[in-house]
N, C-alpha and C. Protein backbone atom coordinates (compact mmCIF):
# COMPACT_ATOMS: atom_id res chain seq x y z
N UNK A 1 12.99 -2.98 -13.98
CA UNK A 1 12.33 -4.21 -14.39
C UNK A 1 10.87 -3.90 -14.66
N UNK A 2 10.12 -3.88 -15.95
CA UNK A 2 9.34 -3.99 -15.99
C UNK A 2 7.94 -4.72 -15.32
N UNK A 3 6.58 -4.54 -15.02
CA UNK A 3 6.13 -5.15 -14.66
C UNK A 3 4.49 -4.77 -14.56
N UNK A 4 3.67 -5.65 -15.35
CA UNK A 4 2.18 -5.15 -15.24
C UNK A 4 1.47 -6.04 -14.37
N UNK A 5 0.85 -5.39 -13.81
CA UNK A 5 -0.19 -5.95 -12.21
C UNK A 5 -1.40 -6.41 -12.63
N UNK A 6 -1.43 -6.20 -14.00
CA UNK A 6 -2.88 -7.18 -14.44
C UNK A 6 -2.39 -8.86 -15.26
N UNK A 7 -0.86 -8.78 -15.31
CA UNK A 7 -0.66 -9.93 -15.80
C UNK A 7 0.22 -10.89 -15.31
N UNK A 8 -0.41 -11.57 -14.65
CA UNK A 8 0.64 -12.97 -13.47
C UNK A 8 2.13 -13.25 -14.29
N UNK A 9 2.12 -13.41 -15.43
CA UNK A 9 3.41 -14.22 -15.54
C UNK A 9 4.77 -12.66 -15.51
N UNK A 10 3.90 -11.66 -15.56
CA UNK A 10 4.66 -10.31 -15.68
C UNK A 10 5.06 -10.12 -14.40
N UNK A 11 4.37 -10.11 -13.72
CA UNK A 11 4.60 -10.09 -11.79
C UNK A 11 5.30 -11.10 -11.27
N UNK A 12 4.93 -12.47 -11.62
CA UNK A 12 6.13 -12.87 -11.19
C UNK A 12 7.70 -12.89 -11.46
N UNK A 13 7.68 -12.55 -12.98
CA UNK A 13 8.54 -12.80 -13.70
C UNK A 13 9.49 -11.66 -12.67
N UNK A 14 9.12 -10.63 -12.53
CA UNK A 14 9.82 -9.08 -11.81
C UNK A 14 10.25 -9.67 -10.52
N UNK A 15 9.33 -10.15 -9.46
CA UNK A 15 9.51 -10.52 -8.39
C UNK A 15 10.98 -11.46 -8.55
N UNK A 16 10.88 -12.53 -9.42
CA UNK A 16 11.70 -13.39 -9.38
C UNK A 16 13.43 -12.44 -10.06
N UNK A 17 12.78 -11.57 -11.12
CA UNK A 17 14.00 -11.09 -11.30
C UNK A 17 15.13 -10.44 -10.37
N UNK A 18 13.98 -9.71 -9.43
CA UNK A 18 14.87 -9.08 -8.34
C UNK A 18 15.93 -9.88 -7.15
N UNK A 19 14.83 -11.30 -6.89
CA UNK A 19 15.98 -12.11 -6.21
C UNK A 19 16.54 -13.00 -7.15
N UNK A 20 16.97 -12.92 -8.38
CA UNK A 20 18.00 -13.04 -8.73
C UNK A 20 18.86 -12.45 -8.76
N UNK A 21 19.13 -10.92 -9.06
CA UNK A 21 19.37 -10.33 -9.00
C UNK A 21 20.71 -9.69 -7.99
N UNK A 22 19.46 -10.19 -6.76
CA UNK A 22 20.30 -9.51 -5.85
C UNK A 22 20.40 -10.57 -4.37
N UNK A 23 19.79 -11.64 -4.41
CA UNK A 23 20.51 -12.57 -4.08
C UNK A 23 19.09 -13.17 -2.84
N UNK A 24 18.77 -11.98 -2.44
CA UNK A 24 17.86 -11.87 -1.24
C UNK A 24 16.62 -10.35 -1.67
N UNK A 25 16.00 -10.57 -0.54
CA UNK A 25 14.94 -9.42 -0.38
C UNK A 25 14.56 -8.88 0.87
N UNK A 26 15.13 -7.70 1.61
CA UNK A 26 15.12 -7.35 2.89
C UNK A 26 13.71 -6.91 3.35
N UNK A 27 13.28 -6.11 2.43
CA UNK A 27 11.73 -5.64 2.56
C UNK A 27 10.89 -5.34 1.26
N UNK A 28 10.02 -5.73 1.26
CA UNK A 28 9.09 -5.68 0.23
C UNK A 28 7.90 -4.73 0.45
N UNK A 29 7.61 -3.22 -0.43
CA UNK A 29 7.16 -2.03 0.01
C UNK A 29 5.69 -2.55 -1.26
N UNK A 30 4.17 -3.16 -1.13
CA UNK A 30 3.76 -3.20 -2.16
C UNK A 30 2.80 -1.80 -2.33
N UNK A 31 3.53 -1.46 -3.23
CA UNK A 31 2.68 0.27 -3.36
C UNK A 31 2.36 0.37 -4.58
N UNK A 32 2.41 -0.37 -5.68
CA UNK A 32 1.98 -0.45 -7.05
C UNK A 32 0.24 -0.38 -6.57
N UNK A 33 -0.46 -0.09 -7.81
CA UNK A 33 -2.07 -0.48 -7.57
C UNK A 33 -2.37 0.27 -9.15
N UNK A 34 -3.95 -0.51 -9.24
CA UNK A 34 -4.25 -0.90 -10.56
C UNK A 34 -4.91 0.99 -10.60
N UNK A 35 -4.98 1.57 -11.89
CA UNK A 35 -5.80 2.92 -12.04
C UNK A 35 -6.43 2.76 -13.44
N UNK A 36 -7.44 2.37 -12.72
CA UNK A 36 -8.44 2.70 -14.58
C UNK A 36 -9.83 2.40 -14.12
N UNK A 37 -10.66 1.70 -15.30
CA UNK A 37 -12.02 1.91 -15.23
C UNK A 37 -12.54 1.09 -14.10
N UNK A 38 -13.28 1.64 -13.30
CA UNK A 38 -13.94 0.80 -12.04
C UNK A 38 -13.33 1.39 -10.73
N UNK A 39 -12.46 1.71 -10.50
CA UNK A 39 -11.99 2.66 -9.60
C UNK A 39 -12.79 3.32 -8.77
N UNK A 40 -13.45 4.41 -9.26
CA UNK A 40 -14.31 5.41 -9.13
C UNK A 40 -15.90 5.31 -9.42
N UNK A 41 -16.24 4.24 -10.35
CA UNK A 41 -17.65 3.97 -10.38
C UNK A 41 -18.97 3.46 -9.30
N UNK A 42 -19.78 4.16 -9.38
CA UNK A 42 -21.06 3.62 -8.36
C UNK A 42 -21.50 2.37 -8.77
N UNK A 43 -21.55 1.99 -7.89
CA UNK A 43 -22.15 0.32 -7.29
C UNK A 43 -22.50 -0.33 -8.62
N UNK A 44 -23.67 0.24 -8.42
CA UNK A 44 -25.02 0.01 -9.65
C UNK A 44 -24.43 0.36 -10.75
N UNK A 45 -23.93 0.81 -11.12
CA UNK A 45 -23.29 0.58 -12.70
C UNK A 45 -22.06 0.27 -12.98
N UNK A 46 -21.36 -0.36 -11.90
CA UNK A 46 -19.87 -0.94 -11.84
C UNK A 46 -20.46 -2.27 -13.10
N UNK A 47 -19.44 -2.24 -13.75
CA UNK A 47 -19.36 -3.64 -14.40
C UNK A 47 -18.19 -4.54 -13.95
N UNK A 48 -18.51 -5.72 -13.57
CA UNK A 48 -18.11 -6.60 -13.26
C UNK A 48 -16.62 -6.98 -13.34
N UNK A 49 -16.39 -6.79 -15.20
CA UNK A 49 -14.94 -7.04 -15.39
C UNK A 49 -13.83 -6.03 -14.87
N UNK A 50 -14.67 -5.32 -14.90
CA UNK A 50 -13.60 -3.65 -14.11
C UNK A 50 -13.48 -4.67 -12.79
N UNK A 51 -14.05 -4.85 -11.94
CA UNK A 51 -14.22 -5.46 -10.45
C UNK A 51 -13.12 -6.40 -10.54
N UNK A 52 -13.31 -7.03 -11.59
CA UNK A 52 -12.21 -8.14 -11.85
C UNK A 52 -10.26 -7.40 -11.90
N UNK A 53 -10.79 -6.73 -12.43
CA UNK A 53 -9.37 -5.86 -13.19
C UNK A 53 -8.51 -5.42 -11.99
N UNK A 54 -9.94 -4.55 -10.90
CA UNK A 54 -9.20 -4.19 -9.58
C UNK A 54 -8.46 -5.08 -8.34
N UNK A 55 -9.50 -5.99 -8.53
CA UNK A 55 -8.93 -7.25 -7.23
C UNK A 55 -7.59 -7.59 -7.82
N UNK A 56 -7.58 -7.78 -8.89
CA UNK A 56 -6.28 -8.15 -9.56
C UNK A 56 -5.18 -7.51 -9.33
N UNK A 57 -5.19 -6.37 -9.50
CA UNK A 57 -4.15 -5.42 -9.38
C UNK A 57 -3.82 -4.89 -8.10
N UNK A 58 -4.87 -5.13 -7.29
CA UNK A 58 -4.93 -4.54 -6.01
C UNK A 58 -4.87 -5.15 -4.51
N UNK A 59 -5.00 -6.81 -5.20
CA UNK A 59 -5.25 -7.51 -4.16
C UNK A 59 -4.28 -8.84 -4.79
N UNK A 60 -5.03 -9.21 -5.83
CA UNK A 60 -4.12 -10.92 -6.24
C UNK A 60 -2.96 -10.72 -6.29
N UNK A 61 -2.39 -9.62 -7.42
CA UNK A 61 -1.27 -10.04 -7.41
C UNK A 61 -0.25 -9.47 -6.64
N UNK A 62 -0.61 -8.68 -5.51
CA UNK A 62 0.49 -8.61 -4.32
C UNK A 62 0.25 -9.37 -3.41
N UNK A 63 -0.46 -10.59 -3.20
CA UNK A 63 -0.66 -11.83 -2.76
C UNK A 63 0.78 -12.56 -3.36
N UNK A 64 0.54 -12.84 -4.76
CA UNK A 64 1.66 -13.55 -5.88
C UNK A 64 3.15 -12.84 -5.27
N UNK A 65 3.00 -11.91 -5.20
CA UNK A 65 4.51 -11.20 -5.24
C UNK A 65 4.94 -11.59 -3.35
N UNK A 66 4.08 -11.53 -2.72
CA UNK A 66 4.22 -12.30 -1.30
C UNK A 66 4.92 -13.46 -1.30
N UNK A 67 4.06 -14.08 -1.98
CA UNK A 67 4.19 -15.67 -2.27
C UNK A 67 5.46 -16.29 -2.44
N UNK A 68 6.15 -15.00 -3.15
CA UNK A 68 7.41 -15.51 -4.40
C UNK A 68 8.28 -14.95 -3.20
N UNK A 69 8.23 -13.58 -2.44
CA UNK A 69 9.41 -13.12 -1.54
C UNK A 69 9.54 -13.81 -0.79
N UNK A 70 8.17 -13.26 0.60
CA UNK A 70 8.52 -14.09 1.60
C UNK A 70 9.04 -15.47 2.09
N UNK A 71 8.96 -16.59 1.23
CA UNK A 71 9.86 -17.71 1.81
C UNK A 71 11.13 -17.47 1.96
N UNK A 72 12.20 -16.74 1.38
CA UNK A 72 13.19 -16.82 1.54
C UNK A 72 13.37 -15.85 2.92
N UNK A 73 12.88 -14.64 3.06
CA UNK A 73 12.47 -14.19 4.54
C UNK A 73 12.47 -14.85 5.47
N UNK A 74 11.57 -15.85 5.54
CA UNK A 74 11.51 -16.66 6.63
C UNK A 74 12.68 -17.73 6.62
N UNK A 75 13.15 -17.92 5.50
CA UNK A 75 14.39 -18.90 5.79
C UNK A 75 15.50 -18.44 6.56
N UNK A 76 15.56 -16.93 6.74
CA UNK A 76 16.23 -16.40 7.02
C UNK A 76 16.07 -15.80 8.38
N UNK A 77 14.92 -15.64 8.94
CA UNK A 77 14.42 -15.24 10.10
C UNK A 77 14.40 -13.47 10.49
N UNK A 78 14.27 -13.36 8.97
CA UNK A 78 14.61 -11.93 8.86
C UNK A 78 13.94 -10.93 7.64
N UNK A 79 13.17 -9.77 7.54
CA UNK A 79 12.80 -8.98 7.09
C UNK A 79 11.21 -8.29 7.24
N UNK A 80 10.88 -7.86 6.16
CA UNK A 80 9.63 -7.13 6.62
C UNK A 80 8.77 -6.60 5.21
N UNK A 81 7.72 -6.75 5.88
CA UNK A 81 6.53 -6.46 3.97
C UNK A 81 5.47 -5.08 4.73
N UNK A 82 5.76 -4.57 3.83
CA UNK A 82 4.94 -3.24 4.16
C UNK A 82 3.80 -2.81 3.00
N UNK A 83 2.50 -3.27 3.55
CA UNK A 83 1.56 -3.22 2.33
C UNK A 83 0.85 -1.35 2.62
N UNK A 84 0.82 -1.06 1.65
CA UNK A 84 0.42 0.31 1.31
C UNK A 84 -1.02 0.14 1.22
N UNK A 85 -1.81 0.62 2.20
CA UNK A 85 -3.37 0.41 2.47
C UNK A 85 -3.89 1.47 2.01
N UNK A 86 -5.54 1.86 2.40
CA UNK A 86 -5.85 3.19 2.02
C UNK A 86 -7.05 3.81 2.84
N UNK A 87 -7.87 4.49 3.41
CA UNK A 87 -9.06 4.67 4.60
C UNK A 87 -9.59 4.29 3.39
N UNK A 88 -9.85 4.45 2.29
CA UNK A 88 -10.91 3.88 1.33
C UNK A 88 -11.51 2.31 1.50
N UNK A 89 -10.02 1.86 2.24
CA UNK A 89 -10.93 0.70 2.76
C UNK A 89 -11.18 0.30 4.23
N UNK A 90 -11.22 1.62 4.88
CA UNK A 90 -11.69 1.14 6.50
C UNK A 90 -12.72 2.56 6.49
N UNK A 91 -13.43 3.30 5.22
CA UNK A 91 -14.75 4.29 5.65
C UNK A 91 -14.86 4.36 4.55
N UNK A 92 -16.39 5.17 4.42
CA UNK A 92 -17.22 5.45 3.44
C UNK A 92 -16.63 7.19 2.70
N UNK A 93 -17.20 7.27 1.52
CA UNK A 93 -16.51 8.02 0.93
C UNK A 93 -17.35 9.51 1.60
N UNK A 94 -16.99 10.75 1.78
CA UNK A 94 -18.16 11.57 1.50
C UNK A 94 -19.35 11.83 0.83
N UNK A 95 -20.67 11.79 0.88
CA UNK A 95 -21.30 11.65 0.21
C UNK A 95 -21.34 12.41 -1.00
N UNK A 96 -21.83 12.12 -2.20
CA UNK A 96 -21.74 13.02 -3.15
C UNK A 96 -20.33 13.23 -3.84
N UNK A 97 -19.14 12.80 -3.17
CA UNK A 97 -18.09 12.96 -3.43
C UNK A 97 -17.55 12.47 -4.58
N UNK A 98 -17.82 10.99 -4.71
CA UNK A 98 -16.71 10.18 -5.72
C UNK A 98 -15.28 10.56 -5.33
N UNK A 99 -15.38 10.09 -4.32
CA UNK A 99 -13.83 10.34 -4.13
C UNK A 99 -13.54 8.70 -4.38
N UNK A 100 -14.00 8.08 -4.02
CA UNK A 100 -13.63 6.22 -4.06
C UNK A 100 -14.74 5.65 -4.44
N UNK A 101 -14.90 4.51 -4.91
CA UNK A 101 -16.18 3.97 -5.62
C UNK A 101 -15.65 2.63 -4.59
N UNK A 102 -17.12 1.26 -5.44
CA UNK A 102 -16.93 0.04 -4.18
C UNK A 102 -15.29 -1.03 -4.59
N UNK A 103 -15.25 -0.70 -5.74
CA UNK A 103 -14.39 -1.62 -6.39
C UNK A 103 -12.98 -1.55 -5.62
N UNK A 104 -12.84 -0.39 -5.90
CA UNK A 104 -11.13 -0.05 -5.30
C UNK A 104 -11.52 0.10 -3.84
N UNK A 105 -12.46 0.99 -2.66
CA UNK A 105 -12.61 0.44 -1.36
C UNK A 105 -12.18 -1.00 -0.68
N UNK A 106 -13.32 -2.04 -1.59
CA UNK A 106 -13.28 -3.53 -1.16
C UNK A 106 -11.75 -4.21 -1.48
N UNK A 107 -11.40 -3.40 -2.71
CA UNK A 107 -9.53 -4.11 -3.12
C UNK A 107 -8.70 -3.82 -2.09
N UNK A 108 -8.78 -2.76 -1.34
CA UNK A 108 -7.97 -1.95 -0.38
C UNK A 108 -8.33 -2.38 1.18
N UNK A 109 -9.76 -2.61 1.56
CA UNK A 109 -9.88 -3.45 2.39
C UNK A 109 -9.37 -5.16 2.62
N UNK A 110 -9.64 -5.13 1.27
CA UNK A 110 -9.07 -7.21 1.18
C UNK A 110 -7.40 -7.18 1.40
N UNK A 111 -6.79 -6.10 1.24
CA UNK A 111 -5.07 -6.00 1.40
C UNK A 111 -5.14 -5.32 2.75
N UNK A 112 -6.09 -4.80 3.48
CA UNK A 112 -5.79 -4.91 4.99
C UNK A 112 -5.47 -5.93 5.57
N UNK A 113 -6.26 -7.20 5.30
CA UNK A 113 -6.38 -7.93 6.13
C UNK A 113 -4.85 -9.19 5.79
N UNK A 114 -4.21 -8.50 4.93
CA UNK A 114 -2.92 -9.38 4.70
C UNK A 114 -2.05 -9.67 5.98
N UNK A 115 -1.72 -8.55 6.33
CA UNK A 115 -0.76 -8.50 7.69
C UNK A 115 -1.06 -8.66 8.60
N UNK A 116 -2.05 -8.78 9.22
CA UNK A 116 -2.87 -9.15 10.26
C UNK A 116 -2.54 -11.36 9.93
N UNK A 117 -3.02 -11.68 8.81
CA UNK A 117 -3.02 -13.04 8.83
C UNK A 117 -1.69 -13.19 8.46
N UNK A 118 -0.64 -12.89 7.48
CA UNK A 118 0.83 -13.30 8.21
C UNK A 118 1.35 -13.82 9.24
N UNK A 119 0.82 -12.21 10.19
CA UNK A 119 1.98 -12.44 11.33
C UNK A 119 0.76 -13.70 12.36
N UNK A 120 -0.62 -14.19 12.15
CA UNK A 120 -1.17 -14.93 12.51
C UNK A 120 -0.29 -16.28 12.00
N UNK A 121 0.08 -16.28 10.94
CA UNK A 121 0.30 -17.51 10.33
C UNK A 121 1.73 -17.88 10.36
N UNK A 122 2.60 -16.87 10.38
CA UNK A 122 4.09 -17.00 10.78
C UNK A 122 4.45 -16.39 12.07
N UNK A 123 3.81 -16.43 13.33
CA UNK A 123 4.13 -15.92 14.47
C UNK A 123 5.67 -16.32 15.45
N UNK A 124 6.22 -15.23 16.06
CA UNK A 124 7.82 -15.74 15.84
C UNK A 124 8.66 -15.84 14.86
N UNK A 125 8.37 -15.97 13.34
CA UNK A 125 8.66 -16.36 12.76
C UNK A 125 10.33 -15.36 12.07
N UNK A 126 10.64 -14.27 13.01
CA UNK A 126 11.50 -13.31 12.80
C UNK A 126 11.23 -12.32 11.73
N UNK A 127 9.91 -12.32 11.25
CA UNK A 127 9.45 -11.16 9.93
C UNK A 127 8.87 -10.31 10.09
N UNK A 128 8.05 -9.05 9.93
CA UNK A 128 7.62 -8.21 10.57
C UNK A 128 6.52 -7.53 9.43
N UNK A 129 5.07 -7.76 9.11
CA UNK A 129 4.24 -7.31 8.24
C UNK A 129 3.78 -6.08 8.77
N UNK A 130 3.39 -5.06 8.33
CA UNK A 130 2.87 -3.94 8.50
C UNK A 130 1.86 -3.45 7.53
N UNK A 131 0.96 -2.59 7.60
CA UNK A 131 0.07 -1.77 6.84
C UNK A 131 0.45 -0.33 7.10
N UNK A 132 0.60 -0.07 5.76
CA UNK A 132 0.83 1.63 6.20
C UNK A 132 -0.36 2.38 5.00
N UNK A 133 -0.91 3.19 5.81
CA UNK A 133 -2.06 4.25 5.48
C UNK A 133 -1.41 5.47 5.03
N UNK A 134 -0.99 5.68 3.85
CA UNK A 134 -0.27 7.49 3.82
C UNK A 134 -1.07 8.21 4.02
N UNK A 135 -2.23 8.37 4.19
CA UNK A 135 -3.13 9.50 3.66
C UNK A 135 -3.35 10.58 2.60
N UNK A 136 -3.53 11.04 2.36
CA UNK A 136 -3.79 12.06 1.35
C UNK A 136 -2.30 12.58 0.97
N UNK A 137 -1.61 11.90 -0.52
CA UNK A 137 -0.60 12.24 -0.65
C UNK A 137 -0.09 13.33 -1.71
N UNK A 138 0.34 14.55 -2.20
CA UNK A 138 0.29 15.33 -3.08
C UNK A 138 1.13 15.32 -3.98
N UNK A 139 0.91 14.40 -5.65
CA UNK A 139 1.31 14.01 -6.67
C UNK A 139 2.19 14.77 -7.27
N UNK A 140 2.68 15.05 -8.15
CA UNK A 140 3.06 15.39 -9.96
C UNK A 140 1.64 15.12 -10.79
N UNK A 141 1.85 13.59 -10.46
CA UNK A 141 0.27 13.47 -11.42
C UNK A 141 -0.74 13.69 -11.05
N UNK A 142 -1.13 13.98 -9.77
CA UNK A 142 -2.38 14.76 -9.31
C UNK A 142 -2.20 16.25 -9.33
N UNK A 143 -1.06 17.03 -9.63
CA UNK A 143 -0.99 18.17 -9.84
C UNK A 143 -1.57 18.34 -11.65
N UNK A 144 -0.70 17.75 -12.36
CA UNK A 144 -0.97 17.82 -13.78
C UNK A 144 -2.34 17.59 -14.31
N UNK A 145 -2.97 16.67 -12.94
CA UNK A 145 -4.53 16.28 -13.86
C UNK A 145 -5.09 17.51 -12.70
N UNK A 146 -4.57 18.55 -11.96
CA UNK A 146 -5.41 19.62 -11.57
C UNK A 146 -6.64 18.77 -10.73
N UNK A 147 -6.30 17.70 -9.55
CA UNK A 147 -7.10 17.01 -8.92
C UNK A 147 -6.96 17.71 -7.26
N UNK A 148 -5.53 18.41 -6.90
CA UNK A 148 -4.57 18.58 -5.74
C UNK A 148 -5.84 19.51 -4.91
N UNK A 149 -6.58 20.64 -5.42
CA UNK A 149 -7.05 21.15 -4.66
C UNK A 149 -8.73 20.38 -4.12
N UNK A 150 -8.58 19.93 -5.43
CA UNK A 150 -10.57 19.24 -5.26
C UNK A 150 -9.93 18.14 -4.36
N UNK A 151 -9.16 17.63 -4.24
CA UNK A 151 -9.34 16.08 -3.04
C UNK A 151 -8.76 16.96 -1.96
N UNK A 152 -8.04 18.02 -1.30
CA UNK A 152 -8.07 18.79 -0.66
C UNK A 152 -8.65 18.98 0.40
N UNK A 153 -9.87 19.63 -0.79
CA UNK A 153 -10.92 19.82 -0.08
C UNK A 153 -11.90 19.08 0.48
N UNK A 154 -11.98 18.08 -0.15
CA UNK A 154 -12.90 16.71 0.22
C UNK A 154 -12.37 16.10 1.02
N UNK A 155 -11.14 15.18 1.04
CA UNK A 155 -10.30 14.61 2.29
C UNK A 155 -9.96 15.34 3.44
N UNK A 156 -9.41 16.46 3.22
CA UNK A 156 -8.21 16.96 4.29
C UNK A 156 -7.05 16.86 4.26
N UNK A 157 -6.17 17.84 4.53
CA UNK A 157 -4.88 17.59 4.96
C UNK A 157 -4.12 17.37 3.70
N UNK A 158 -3.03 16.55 3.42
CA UNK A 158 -1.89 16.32 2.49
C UNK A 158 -0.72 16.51 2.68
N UNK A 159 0.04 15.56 2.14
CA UNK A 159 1.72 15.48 2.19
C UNK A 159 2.46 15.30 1.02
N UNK A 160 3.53 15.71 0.82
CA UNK A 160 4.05 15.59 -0.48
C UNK A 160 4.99 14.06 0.19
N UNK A 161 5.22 13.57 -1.32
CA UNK A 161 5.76 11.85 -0.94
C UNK A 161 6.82 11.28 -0.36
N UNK A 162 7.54 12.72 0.32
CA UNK A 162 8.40 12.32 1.31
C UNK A 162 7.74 11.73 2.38
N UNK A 163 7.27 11.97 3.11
CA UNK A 163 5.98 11.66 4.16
C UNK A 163 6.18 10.24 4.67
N UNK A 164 5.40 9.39 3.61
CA UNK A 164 5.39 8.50 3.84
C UNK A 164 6.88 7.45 3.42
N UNK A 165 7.15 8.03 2.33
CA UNK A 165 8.81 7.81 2.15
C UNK A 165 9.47 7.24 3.06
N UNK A 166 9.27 8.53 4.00
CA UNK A 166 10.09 8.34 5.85
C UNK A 166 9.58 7.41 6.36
N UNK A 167 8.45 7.54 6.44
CA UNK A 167 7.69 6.34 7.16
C UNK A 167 8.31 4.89 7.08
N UNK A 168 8.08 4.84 5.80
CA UNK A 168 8.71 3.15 5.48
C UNK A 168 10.25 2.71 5.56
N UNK A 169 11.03 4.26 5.50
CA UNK A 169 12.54 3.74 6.16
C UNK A 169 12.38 3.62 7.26
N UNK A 170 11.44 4.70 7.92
CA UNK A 170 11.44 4.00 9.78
C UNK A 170 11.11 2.27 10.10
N UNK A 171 10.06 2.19 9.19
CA UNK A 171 10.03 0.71 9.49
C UNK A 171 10.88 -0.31 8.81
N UNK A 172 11.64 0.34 8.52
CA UNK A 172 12.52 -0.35 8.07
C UNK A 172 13.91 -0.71 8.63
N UNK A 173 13.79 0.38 9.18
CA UNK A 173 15.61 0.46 10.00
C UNK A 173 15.15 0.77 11.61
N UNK A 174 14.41 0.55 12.33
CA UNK A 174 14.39 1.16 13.53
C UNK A 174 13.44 0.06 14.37
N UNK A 175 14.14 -0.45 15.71
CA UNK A 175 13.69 -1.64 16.35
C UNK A 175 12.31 -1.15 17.13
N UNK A 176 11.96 0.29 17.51
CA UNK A 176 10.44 0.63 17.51
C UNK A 176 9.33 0.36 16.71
N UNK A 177 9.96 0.08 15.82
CA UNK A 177 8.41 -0.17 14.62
C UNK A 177 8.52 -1.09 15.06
N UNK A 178 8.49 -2.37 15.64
CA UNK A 178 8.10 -4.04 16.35
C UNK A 178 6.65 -3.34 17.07
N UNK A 179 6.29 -2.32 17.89
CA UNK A 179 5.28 -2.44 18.14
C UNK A 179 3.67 -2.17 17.37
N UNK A 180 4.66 -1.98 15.69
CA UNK A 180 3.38 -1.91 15.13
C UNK A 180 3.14 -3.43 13.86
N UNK A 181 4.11 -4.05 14.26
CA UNK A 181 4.12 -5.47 13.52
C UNK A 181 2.55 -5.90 14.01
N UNK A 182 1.77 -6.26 12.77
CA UNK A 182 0.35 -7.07 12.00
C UNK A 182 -0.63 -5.54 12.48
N UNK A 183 -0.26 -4.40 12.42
CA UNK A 183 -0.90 -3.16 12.77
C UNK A 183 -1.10 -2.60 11.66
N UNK A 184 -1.90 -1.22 11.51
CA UNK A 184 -2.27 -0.41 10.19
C UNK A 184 -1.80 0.82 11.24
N UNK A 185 -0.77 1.53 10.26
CA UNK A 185 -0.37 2.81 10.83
C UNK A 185 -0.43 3.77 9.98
N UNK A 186 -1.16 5.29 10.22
CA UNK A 186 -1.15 6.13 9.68
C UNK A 186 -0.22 7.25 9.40
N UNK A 187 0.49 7.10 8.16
CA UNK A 187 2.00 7.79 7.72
C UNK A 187 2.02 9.28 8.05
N UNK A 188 1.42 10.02 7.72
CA UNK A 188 1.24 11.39 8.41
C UNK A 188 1.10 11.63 9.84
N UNK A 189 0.31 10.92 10.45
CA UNK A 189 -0.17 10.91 11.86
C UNK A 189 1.84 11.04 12.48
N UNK A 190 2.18 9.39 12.65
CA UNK A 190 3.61 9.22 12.86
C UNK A 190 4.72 9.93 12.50
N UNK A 191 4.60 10.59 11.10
CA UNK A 191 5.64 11.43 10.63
C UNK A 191 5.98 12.56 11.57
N UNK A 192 4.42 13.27 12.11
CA UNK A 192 4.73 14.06 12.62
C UNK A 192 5.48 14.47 13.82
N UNK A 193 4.34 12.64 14.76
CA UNK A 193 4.96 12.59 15.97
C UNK A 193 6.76 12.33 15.83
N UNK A 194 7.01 12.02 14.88
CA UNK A 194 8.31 11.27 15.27
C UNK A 194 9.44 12.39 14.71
N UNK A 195 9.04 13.19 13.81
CA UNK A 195 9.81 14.13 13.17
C UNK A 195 10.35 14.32 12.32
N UNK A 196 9.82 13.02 11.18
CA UNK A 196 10.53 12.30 10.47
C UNK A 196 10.99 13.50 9.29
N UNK A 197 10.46 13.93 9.08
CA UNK A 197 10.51 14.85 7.79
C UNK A 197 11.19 16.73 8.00
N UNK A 198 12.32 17.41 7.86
CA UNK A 198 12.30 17.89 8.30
C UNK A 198 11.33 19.59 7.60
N UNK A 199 10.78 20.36 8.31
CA UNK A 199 9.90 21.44 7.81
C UNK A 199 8.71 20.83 7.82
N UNK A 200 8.12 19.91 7.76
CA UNK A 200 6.74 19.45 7.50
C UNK A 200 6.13 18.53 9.38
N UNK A 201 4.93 19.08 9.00
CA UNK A 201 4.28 19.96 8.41
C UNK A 201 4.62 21.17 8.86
N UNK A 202 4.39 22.24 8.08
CA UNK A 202 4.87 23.67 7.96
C UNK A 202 4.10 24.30 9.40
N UNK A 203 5.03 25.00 10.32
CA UNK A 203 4.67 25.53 11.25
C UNK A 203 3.36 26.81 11.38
């Protein structure tokens, strides 16, 4: 199903297609996010409409796509939304770095605070919101644009996209993740403890 994150009637249109589709919605993984101009730009010369472009993609309309799932969730007393966060929005970048500019930070911080007010706002309610942090994850398309070793080196660490993959079936299928319901959990950190992945990280 097609679907562009800068244009409401496109997002919903997808959202709605899927529970037609398929009747219901067990969990909703929002890991889409907007990539283009403003992203990466300093403060002082961010233009505005970029700012616009990002909240949009990064923040509104997985608000919209909330909007449209979760009621039937709760009619049901059953499922779980797992918003894909980023440290870009809980620290500052390295200096000198450009690794994150303010636009996409502040988009990524404003989708922290989703799951936290959910499970404030539907408490009991049998649903289970989460934030998950992958950390530093190692692309195709960050290989091809030759980015894999420079953020590397600047972040730390890395996982290829099984990683967090695991992560989100754990919270998906396993009655332990309840203690991280309206929490931000870090997908690598957990992978490891838990074992999720097998060979990684490499001994």
């Amino acid at each position: 199903v097609p679907m562009d994150l800068l244009d409401r009637e496109s997002t919903r249109a997808a959202a709605r297609a899927a529970l037609a589709a398929f009747g219901r919605i067990d969990r909703l993984v929002n890991n889409a996010i907007y990539q283009g101009p403003g992203v990466l730009d300093a403060l002082l010369t961010l233009d505005l409409a970029h700012v616009d472009r990002v909240l949009l993609g990064n923040v509104t309309h997985q608000l919209l796509i909330v909007q449209e799932v979760l009621p039937q969730m709760l009619a049901r007393r059953s499922g779980a939304i797992v918003n894909l966060v980023s440290a870009a929005g809980m620290s500052d970048p390295p200096p000198g770095s450009g690794a994150w500019g303010f636009a996409y930070g502040a988009s990524k911080a404003a989708l922290i605070r989703m799951a936290g007010v959910l499970a404030a706002e539907h408490a009991g309610a049998g649903v289970s919101f989460f934030n998950l942090e992958p950390g530093l994850v190692l692309t195709e398309s960050m290989r091809e644009q030759g980015l894999t070793e420079a953020l590397v080196e600047q972040v730390g660490g890395g996982a290829p996209p099984e990683v967090p993959a695991a992560v989100i079936a754990w919270l998906a299928t396993s009655p332990d993740a309840a203690k991280w319901h309206a929490k931000t959990l870090h997908a690598q950190r957990l992978c490891k403890e838990l074992g999720l992945v097998a060979g990684w990280p490499a001994a």
